[in-house]
C-alpha atoms as a PDB file:
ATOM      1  CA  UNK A   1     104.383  96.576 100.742  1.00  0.00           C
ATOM      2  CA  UNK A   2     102.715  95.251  97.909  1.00  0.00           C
ATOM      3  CA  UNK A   3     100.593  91.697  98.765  1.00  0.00           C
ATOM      4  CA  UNK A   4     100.417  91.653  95.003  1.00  0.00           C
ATOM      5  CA  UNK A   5     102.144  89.297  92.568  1.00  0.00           C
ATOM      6  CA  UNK A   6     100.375  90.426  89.282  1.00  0.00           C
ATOM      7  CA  UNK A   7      98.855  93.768  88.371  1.00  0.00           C
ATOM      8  CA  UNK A   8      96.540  94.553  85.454  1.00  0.00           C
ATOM      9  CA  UNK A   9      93.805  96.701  84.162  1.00  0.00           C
ATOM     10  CA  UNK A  10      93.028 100.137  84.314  1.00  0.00           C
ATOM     11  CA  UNK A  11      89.839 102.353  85.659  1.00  0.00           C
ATOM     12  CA  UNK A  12      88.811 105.201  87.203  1.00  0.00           C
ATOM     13  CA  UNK A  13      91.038 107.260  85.703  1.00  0.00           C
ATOM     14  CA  UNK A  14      91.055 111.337  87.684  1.00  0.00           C
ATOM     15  CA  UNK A  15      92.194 114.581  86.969  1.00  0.00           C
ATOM     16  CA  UNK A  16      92.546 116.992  89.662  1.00  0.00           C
ATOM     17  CA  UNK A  17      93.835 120.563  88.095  1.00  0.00           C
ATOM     18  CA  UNK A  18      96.283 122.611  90.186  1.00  0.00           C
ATOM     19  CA  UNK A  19      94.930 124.992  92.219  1.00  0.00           C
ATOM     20  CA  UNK A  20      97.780 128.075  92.272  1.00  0.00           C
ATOM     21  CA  UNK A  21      95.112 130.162  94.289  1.00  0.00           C
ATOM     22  CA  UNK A  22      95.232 128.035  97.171  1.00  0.00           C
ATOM     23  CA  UNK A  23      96.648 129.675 100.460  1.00  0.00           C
ATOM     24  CA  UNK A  24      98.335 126.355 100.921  1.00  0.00           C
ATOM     25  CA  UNK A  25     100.665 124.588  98.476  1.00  0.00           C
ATOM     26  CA  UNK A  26     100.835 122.648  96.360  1.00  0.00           C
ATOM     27  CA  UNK A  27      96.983 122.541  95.897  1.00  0.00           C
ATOM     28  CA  UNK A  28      94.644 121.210  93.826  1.00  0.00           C
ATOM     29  CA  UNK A  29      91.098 121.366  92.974  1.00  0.00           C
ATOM     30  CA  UNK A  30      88.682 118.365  93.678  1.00  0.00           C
ATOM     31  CA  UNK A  31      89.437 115.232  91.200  1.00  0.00           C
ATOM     32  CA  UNK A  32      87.448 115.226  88.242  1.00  0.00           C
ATOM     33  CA  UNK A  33      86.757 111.283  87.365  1.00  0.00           C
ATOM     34  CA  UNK A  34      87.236 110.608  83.183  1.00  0.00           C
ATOM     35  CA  UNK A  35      85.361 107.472  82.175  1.00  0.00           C
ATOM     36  CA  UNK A  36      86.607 104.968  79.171  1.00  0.00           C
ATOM     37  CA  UNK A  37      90.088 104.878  80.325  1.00  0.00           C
ATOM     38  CA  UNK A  38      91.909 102.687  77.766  1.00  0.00           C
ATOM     39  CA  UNK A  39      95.253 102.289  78.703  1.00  0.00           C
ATOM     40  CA  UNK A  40      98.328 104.607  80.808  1.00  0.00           C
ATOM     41  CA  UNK A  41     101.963 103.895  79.666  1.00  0.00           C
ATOM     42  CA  UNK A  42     104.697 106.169  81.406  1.00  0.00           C
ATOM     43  CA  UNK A  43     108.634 105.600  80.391  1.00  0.00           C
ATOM     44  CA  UNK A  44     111.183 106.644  82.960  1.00  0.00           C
ATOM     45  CA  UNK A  45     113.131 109.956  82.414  1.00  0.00           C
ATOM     46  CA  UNK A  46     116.214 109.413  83.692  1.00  0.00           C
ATOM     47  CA  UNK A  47     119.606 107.914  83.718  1.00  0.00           C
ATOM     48  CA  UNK A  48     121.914 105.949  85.914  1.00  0.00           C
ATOM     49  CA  UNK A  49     126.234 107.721  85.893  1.00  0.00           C
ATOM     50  CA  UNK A  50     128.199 105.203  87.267  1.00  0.00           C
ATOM     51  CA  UNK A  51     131.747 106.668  88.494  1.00  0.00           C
ATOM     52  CA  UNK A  52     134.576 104.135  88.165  1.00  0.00           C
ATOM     53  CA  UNK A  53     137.636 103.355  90.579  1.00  0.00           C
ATOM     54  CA  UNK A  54     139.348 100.318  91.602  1.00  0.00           C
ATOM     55  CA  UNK A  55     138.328  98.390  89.082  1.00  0.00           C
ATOM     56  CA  UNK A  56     134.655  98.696  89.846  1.00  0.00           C
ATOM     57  CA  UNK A  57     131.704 100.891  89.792  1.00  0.00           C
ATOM     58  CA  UNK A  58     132.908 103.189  92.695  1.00  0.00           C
ATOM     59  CA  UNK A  59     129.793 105.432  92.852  1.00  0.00           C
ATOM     60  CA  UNK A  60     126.430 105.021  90.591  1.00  0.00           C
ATOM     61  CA  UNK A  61     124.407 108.484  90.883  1.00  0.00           C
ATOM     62  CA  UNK A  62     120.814 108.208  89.869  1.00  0.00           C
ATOM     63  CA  UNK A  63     118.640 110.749  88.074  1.00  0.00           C
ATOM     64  CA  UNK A  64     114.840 110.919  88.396  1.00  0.00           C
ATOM     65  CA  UNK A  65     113.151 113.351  85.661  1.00  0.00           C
ATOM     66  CA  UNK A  66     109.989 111.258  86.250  1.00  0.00           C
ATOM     67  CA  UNK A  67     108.293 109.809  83.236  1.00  0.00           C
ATOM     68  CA  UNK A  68     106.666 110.559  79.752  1.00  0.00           C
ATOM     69  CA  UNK A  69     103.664 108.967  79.029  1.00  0.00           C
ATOM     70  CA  UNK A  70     100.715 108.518  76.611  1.00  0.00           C
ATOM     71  CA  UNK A  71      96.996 108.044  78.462  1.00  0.00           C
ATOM     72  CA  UNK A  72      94.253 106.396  76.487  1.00  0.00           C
ATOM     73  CA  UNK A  73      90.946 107.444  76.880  1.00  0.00           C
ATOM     74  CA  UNK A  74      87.827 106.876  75.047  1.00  0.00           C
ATOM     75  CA  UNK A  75      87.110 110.561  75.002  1.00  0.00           C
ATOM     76  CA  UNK A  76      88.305 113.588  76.481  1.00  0.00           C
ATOM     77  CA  UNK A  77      85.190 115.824  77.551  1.00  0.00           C
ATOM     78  CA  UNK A  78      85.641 119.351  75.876  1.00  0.00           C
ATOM     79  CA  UNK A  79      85.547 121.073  78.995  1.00  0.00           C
ATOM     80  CA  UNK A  80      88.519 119.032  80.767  1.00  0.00           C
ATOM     81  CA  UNK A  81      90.277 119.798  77.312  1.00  0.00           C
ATOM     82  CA  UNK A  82      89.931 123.420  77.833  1.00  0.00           C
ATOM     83  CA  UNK A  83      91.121 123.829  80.874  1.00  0.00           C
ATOM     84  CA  UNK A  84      94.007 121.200  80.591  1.00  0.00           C
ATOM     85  CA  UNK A  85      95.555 123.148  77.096  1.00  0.00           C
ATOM     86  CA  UNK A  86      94.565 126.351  77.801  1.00  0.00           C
ATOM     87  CA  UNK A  87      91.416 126.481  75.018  1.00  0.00           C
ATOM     88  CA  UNK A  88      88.069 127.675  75.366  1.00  0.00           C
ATOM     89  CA  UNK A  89      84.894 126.709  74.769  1.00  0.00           C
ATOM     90  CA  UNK A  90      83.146 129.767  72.934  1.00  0.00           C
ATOM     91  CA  UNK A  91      78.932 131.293  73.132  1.00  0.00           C
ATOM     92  CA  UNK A  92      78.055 128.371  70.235  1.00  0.00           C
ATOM     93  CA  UNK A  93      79.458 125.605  72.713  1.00  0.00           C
ATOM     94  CA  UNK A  94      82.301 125.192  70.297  1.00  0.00           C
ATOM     95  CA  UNK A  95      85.576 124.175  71.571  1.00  0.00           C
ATOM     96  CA  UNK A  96      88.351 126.936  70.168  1.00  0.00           C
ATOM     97  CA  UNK A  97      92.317 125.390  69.644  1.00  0.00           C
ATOM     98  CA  UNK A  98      94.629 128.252  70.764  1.00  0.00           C
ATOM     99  CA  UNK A  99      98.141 127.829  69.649  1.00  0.00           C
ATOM    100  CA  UNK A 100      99.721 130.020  72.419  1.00  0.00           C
ATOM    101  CA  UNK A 101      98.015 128.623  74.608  1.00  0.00           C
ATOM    102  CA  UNK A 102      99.233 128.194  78.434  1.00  0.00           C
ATOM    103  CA  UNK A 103      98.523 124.593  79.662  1.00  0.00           C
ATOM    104  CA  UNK A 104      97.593 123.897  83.201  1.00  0.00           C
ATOM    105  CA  UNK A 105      99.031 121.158  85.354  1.00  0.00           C
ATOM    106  CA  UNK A 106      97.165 118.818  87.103  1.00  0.00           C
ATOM    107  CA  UNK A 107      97.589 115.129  89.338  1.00  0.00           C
ATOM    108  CA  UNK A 108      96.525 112.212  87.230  1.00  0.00           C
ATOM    109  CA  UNK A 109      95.191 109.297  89.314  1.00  0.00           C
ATOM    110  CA  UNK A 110      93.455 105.908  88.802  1.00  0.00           C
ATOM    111  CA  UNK A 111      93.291 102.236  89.717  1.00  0.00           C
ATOM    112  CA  UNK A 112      94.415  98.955  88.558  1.00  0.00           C
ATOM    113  CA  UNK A 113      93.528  95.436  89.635  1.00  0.00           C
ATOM    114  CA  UNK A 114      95.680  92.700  91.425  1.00  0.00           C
ATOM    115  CA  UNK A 115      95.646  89.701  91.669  1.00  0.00           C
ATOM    116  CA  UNK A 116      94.833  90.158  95.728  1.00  0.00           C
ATOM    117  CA  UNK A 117      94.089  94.226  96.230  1.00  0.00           C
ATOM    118  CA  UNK A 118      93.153  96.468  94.232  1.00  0.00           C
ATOM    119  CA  UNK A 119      96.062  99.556  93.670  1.00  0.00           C
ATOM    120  CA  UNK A 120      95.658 102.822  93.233  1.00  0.00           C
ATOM    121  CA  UNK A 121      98.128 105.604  91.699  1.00  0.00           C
ATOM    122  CA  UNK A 122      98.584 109.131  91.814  1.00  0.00           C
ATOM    123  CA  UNK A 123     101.119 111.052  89.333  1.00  0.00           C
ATOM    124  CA  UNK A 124     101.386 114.976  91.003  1.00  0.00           C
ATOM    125  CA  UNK A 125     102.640 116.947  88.204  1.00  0.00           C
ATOM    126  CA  UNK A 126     101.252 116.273  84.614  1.00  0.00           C
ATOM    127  CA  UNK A 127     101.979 118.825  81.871  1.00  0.00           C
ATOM    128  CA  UNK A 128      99.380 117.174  78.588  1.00  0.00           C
ATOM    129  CA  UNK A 129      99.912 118.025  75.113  1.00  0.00           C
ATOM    130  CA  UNK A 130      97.445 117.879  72.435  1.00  0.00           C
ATOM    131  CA  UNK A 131      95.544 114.845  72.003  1.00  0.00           C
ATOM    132  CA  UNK A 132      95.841 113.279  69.224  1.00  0.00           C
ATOM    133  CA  UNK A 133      92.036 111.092  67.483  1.00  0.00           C
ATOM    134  CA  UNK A 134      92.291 109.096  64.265  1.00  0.00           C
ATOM    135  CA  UNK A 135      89.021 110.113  62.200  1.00  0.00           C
ATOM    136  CA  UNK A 136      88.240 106.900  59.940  1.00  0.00           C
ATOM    137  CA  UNK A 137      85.022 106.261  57.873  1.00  0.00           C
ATOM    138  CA  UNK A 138      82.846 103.503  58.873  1.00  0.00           C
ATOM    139  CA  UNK A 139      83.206 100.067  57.422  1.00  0.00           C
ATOM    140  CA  UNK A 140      81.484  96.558  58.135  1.00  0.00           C
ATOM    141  CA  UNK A 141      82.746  96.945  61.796  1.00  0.00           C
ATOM    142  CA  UNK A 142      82.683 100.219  63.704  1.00  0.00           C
ATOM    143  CA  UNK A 143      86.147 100.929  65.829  1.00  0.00           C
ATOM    144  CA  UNK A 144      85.698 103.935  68.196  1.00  0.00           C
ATOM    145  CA  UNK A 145      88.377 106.491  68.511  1.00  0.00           C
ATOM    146  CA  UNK A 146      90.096 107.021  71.159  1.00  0.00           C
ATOM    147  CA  UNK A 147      92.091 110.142  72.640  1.00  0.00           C
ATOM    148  CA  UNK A 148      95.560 109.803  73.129  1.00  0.00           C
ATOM    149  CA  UNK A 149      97.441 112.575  75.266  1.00  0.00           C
ATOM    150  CA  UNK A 150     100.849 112.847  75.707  1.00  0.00           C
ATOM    151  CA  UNK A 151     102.127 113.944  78.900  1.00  0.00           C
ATOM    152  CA  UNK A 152     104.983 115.083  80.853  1.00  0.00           C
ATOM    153  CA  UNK A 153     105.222 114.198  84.338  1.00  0.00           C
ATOM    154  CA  UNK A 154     107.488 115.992  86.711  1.00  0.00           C
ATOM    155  CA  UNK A 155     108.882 115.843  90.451  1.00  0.00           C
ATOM    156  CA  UNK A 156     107.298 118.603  92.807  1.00  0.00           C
ATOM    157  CA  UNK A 157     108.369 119.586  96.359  1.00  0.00           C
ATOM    158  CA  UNK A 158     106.271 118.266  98.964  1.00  0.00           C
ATOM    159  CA  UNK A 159     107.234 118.526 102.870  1.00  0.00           C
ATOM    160  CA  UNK A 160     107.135 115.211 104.014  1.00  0.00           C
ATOM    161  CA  UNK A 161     107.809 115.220 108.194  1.00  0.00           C
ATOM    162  CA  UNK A 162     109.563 118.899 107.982  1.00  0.00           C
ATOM    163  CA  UNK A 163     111.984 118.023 104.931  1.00  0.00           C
ATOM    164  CA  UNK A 164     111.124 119.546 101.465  1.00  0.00           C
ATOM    165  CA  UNK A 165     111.208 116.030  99.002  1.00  0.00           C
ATOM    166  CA  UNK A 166     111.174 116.146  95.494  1.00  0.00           C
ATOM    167  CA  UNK A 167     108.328 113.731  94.680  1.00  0.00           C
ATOM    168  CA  UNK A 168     107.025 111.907  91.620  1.00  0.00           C
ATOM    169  CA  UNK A 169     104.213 109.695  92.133  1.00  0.00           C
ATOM    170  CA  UNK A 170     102.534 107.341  95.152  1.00  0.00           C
ATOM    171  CA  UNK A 171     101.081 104.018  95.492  1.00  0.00           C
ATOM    172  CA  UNK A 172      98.329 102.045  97.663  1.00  0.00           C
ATOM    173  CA  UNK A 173      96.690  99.041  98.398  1.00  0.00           C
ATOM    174  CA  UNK A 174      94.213  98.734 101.438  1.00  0.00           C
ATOM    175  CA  UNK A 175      95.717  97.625 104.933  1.00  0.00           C
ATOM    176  CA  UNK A 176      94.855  97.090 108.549  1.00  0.00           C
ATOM    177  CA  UNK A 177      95.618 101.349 109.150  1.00  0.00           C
ATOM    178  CA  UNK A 178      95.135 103.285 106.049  1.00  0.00           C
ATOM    179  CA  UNK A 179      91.588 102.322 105.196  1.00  0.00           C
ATOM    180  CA  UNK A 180      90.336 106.256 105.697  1.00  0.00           C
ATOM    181  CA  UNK A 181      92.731 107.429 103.207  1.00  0.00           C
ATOM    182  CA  UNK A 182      92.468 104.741 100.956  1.00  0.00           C
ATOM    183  CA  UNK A 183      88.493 105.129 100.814  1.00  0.00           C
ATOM    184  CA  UNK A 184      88.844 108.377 100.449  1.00  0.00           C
ATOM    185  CA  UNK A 185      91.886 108.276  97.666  1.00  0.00           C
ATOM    186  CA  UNK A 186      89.313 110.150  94.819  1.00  0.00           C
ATOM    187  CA  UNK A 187      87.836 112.339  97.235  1.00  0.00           C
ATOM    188  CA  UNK A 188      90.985 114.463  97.144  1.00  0.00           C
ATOM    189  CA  UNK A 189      94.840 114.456  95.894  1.00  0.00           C
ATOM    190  CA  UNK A 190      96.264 112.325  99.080  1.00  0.00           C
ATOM    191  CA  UNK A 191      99.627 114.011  99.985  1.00  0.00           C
ATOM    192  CA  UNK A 192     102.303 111.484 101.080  1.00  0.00           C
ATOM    193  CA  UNK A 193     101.930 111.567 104.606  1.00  0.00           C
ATOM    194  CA  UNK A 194     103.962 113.044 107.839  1.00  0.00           C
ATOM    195  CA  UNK A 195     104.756 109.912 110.329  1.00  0.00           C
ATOM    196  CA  UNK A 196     103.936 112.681 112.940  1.00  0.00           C
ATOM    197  CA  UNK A 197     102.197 116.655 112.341  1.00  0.00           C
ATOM    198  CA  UNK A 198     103.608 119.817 114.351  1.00  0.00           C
ATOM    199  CA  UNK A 199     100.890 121.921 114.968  1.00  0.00           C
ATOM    200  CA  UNK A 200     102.261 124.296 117.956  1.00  0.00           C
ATOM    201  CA  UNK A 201     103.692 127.246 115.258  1.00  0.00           C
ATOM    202  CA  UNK A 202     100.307 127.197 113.956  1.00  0.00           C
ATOM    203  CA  UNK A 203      98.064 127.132 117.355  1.00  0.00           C
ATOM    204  CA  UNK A 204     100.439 129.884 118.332  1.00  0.00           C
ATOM    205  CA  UNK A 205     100.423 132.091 115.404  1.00  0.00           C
ATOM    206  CA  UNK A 206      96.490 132.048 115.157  1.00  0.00           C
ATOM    207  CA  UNK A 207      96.597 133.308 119.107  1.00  0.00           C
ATOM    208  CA  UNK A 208      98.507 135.883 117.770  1.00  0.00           C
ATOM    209  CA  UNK A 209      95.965 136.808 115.825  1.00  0.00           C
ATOM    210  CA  UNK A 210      93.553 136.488 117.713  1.00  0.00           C
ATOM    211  CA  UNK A 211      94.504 139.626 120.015  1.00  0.00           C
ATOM    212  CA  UNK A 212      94.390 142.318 116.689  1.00  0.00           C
ATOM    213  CA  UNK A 213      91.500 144.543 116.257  1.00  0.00           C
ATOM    214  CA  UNK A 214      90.431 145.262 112.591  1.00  0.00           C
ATOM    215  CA  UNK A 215      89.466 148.726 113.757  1.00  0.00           C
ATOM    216  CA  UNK A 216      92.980 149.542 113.675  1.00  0.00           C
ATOM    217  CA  UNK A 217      94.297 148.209 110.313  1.00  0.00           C
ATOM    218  CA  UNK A 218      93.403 148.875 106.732  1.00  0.00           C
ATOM    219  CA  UNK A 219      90.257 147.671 105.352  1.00  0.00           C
ATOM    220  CA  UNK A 220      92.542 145.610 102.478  1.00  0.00           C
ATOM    221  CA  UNK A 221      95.037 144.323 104.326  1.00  0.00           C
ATOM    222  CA  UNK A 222      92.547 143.051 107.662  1.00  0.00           C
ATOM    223  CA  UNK A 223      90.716 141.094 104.472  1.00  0.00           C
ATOM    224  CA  UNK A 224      94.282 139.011 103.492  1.00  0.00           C
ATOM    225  CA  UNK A 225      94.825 138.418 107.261  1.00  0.00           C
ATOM    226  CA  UNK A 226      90.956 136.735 107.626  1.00  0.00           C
ATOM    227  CA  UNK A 227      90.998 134.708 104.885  1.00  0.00           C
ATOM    228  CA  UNK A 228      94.825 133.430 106.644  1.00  0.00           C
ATOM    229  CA  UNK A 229      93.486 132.803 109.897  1.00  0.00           C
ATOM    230  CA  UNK A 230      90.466 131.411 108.185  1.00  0.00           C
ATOM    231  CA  UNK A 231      92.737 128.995 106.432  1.00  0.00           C
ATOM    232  CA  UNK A 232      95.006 128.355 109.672  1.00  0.00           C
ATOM    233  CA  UNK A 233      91.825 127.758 111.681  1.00  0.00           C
ATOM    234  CA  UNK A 234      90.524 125.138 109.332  1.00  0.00           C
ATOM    235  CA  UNK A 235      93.909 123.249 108.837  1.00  0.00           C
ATOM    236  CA  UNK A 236      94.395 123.166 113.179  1.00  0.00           C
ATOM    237  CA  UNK A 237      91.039 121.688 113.410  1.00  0.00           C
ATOM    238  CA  UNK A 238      91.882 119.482 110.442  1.00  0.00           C
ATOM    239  CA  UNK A 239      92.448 115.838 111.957  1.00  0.00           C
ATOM    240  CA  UNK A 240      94.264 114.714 108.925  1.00  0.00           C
ATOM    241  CA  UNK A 241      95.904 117.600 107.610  1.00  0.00           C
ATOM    242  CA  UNK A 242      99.666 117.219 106.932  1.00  0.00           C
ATOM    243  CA  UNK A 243     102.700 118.496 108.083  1.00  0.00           C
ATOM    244  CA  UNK A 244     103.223 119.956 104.702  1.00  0.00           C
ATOM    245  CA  UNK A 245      99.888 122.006 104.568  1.00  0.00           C
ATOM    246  CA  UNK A 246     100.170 122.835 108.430  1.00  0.00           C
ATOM    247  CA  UNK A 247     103.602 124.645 107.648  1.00  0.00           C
ATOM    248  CA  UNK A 248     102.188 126.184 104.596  1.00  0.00           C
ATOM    249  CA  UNK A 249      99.200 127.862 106.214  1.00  0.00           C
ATOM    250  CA  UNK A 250     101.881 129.173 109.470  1.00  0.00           C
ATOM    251  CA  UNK A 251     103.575 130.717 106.777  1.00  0.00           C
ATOM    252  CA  UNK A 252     100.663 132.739 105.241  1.00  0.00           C
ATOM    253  CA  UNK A 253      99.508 133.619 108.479  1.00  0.00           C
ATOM    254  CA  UNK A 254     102.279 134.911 109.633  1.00  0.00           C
ATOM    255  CA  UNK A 255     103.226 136.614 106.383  1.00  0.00           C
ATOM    256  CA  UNK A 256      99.604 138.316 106.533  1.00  0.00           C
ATOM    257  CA  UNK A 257     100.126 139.570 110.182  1.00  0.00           C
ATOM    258  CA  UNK A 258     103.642 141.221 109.187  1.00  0.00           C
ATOM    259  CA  UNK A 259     101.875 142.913 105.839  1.00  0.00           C
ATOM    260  CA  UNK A 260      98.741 144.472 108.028  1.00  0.00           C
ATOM    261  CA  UNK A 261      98.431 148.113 107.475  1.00  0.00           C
ATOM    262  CA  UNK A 262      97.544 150.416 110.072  1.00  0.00           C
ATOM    263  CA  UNK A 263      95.072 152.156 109.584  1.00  0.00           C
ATOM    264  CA  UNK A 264      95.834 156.340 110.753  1.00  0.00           C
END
């Protein structure tokens, strides 16, 4: 709960790009921090359907879409461009617009001020479109310009204590338990977390393999199966993995032991 009674400003702004490669999802890649944030403004998409009987509002059904929203920066290095829309940077260093191009999600976080803790934010699904930069001569006073990107922010399933949620966003201030994580919040996209973590399907399905032989299997399909259990072994030692990415690498595991190949 919020100790907060007024919010405001906005800094260290990061992007962390999806990582679709990952054994375990959703993924992403480590945050990438973009400096001169200006200002973040997401709208709700969404509406409230009220049902009527008796004279009153019987039943009220609520829609979450998440938001749109424009993000301010001072600039927008050309590499995080390229990968967010899909462009390339080409052999001269120049940075090439591609109109079909294939945009890549990513989690947007950052921090704002309070008046007694500072909070930070993460957004998990963020779809950008072009940025759009005023270009205006100089006059007696200069006025940088600024980047403006438009984005789309959606829900995404995330397990949350062995129930698939559709979640938008998250929110933290420091307390007397959470000071790890909240240290750590840029270090890595923070996952909403499991009030408890299973582990016993994992444990048991890395015993399992633990008895194969590679001798006996295909060369191709022992190589899927290692970098599994290489996966699983990491997330069981993992003290603060989450239920979510626990279940995730059980179910590549096993799906890697059923797909070995033997070899004749």
């Amino acid at each position: 709960m919020s100790e907060n009674k007024v919010t405001f400003g906005l800094e260290k702004v990061h992007i962390a790009f999806e990582n679709a490669n990952a054994l375990s999802q959703p993924a992403w890649v480590t945050p990438i921090h973009i400096p001169g944030a200006v200002r973040f403004t997401p709208t709700t998409v969404g509406e409230q359907t009220p049902f009527y009987a008796d004279n009153t509002a019987y039943y009220v059904v609520n829609t979450n879409n998440g938001y749109t929203a424009e993000l301010e920066l001072a600039n927008v290095p050309d590499a995080v461009l390229a990968e967010m829309l899909g462009w390339y940077i080409d052999s001269n260093g120049m940075l090439v617009e591609v109109s079909d191009a294939e945009p890549k999600p990513f989690a947007l976080m950052g921090q704002v001020h309070g008046d007694k803790k500072n909070r930070k934010f993460i957004y998990y699904k963020c779809i950008a479109s072009r940025p759009s930069k005023e270009r205006t001569t100089k006059n007696e006073s200069i006025t940088p310009a600024t980047d403006v990107l438009n984005l789309t922010i959606s829900p995404i399933e995330i397990v949350v204590n062995g129930e698939a949620k559709m979640v938008v966003k998250g929110d933290v201030e420091l307390n007397a338990s959470n000071s790890t994580a909240y240290n750590n919040f840029f270090n890595a996209v923070t996952l909403p977390a499991s009030s408890t973590v299973n582990k016993s399907a994992l444990a048991n399905a890395i015993a399992v393999a633990g008895t194969l032989t590679e001798a006996d299997y295909v060369a191709e399909s022992w190589d899927v199966l290692e970098a599994a259990l290489t996966n699983a072994t990491t997330v069981n030692s993992s003290a603060t993995a989450p239920q979510n990415q626990v279940d995730a690498a059980y179910t590549h595991l096993m799906n890697a032991i059923a797909a070995l190949e033997v070899d004749a």
